[in-house]
N, C-alpha and C. Protein backbone atom coordinates (compact mmCIF):
# COMPACT_ATOMS: atom_id res chain seq x y z
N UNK A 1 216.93 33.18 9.08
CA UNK A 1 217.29 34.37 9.82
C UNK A 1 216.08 35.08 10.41
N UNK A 2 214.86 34.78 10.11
CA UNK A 2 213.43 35.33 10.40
C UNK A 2 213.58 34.89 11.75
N UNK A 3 214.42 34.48 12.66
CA UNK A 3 214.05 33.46 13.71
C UNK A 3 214.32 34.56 15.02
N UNK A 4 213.67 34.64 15.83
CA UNK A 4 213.81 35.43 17.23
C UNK A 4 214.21 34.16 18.13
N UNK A 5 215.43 34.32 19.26
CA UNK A 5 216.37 34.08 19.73
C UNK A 5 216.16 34.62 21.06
N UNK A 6 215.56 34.03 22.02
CA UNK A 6 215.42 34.25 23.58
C UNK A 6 216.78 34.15 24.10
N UNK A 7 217.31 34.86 24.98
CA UNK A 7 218.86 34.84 25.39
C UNK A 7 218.70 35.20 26.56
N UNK A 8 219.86 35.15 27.74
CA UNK A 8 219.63 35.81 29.30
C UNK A 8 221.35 35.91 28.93
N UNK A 9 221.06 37.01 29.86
CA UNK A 9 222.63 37.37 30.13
C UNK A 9 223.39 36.57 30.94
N UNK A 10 225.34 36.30 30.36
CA UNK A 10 226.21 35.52 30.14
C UNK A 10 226.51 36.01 31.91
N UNK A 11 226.85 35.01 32.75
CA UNK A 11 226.84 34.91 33.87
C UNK A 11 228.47 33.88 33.97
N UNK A 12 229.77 34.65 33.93
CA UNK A 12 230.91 34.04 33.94
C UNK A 12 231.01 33.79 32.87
N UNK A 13 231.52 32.74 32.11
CA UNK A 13 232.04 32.64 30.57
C UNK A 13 231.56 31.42 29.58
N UNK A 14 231.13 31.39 28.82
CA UNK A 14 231.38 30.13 27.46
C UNK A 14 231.81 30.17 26.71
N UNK A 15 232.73 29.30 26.05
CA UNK A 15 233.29 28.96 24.96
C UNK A 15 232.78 27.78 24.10
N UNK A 16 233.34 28.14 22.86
CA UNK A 16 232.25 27.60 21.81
C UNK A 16 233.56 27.50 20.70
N UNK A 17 233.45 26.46 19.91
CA UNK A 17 234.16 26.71 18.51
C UNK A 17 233.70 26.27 16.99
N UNK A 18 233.59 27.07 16.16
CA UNK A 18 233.02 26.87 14.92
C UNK A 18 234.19 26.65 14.13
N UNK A 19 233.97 25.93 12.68
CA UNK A 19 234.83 26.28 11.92
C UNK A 19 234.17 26.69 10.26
N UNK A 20 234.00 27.52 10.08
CA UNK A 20 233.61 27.77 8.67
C UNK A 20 234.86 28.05 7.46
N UNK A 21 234.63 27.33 6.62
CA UNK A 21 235.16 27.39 5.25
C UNK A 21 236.84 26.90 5.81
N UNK A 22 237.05 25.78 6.91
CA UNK A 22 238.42 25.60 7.07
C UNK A 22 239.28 26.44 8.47
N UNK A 23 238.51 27.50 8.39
CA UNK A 23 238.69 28.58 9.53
C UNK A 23 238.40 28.32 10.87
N UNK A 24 238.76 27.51 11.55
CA UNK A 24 238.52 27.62 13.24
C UNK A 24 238.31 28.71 14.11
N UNK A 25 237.46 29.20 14.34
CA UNK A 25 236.87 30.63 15.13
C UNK A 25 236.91 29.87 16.66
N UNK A 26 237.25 30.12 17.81
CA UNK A 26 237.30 30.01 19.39
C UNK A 26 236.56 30.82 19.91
N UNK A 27 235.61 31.01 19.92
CA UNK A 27 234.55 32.16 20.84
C UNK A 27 234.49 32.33 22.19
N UNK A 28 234.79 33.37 22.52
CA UNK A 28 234.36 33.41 24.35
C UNK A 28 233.42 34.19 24.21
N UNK A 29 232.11 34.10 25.13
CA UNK A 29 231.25 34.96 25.39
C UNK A 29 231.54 35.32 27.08
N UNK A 30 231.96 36.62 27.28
CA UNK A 30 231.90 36.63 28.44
C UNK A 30 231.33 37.71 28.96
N UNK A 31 230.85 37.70 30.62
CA UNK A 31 229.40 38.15 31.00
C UNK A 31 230.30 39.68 31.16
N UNK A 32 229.89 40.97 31.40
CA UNK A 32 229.91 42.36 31.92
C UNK A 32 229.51 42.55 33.17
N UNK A 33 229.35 41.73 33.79
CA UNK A 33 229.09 42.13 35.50
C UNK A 33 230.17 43.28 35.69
N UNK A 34 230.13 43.80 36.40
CA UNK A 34 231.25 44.73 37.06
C UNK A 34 232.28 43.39 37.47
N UNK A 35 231.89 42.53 38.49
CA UNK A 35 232.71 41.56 39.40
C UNK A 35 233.65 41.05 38.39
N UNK A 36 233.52 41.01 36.79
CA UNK A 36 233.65 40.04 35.95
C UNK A 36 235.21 40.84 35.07
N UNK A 37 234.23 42.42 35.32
CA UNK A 37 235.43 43.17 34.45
C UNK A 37 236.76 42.71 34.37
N UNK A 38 237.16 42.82 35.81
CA UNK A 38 238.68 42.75 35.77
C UNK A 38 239.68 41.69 35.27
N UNK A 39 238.76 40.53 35.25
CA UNK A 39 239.68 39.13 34.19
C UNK A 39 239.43 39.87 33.07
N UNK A 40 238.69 40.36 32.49
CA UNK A 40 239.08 40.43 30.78
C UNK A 40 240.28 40.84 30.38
N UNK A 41 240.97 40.94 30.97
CA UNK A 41 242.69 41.19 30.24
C UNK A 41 242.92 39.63 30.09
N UNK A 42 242.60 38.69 30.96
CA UNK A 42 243.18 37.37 30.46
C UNK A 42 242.87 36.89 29.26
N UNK A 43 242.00 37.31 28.85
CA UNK A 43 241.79 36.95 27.29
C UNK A 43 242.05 37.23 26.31
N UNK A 44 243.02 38.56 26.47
CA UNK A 44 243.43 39.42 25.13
C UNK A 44 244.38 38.35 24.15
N UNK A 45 244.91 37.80 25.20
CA UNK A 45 246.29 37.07 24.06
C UNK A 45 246.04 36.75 23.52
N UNK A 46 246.35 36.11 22.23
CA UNK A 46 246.20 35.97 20.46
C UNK A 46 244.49 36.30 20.25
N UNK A 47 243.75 37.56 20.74
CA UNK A 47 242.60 37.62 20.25
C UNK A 47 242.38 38.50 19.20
N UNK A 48 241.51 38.34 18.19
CA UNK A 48 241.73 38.94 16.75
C UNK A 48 240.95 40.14 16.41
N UNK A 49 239.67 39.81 17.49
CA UNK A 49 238.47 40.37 17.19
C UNK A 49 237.50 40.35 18.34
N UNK A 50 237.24 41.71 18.64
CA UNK A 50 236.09 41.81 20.05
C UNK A 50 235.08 41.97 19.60
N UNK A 51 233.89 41.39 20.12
CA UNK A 51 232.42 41.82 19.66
C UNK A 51 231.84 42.48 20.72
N UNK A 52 231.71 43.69 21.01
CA UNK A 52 230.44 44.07 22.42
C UNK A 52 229.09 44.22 21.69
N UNK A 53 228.55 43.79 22.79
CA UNK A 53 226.85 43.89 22.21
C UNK A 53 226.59 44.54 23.96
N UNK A 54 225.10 45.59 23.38
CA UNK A 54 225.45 46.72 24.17
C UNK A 54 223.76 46.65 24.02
N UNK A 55 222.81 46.00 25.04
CA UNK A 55 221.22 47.11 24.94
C UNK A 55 221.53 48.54 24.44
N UNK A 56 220.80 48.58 23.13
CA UNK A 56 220.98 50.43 22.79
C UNK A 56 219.88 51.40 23.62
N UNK A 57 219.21 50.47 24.66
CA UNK A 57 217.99 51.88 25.28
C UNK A 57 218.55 51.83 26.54
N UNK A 58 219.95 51.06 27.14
CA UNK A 58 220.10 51.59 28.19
C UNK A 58 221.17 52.27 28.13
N UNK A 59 221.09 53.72 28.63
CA UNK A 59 221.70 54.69 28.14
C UNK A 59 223.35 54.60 28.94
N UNK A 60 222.79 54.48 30.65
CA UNK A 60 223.76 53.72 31.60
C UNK A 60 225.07 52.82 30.67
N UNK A 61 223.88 52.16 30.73
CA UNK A 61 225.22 50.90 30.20
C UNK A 61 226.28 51.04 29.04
N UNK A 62 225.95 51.96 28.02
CA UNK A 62 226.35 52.91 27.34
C UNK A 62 227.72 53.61 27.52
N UNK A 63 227.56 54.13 28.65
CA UNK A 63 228.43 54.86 28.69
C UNK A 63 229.55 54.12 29.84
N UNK A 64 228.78 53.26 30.52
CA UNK A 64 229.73 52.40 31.17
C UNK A 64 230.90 51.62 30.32
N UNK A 65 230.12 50.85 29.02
CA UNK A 65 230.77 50.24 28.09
C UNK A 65 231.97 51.14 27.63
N UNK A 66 231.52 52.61 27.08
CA UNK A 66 232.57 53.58 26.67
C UNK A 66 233.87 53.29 27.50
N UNK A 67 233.70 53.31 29.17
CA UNK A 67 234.39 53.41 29.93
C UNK A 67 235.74 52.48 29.86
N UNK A 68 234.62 50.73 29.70
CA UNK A 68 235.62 49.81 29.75
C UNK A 68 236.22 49.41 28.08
N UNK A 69 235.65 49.73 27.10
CA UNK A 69 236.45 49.96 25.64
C UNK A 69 237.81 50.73 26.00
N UNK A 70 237.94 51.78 26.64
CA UNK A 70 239.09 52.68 26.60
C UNK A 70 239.49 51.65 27.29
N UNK A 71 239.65 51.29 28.58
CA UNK A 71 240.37 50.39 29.46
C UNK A 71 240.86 49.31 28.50
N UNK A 72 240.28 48.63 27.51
CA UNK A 72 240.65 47.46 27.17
C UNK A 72 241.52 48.25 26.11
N UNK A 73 241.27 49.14 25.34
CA UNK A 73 242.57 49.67 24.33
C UNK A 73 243.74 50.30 25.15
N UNK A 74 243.52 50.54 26.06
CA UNK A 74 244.96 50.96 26.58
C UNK A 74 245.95 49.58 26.92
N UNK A 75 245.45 48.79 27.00
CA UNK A 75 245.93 47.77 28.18
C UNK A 75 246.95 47.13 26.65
N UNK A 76 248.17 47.10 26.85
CA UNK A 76 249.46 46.47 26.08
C UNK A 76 249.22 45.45 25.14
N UNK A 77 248.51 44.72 25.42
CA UNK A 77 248.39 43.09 24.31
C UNK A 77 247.16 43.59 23.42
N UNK A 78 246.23 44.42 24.14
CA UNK A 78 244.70 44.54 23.47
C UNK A 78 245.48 45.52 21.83
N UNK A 79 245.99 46.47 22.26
CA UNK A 79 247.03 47.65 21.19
C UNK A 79 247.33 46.64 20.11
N UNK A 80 247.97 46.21 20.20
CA UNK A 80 248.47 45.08 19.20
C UNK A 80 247.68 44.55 18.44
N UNK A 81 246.66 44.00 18.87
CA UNK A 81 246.03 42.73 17.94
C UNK A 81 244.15 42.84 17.91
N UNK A 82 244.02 43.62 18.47
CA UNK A 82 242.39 43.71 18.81
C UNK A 82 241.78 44.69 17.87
N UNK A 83 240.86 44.22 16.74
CA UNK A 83 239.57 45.09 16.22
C UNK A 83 238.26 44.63 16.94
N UNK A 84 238.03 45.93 17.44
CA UNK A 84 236.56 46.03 17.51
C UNK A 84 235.36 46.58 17.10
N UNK A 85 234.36 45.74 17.09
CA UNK A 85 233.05 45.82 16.54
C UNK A 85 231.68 46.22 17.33
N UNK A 86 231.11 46.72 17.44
CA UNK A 86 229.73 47.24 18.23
C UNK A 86 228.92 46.90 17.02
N UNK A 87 227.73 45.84 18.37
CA UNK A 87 226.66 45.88 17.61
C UNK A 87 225.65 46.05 18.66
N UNK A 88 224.52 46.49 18.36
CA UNK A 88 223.70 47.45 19.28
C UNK A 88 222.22 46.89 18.91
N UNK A 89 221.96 46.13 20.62
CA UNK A 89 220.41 45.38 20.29
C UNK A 89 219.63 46.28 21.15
N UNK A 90 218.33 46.22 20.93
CA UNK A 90 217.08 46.30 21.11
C UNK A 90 216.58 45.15 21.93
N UNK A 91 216.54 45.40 23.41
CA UNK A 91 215.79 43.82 24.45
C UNK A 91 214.33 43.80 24.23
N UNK A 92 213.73 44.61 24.10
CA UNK A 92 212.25 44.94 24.10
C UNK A 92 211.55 46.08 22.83
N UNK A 93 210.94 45.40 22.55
CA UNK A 93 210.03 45.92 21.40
C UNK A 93 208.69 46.74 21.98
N UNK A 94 208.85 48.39 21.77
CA UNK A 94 207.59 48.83 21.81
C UNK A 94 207.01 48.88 20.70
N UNK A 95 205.80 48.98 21.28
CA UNK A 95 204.19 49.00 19.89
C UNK A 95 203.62 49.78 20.62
């Protein structure tokens, strides 16, 4: 876990599937462009669990995210079946 992890931001979608302990997990990572927003309702159906990951120093993006969380809890299928989780990175390290 000591390991640092170079990443670029998700540009349209990947899917990925793990299975731990028997459990089949289906992952979508999908990008936040604005252009991108408006499919994310296609993905709500049988989804269990949202992860946003959110740069915590851009303050912008922040509150944009706020914006589209409400959008995605209002929306009919998300009500039903969706917990979500925030986890909040750091892109750059000052010293």
């Amino acid at each position: 876990m000591n390991e640092v992890v170079h990443t670029s931001p998700t540009i349209g979608s990947n899917v990925e599937e793990i299975v731990v302990n028997n459990t089949r997990f289906l992952m979508w990572d999908i990008g936040g462009q604005e252009s991108l927003r408006s499919s994310w309702n296609t993905y709500y159906t049988n989804t269990e669990f949202v992860i946003i990951v959110v740069d915590s120093t851009d303050r912008e993006r922040i509150s944009v995210t706020k914006e589209e969380l409400y959008k995605m809890l209002a929306h009919e299928v998300s009500r039903c079946n969706v917990f979500t989780f925030f986890i909040f990175i750091v892109d750059k390290i000052w010293l």
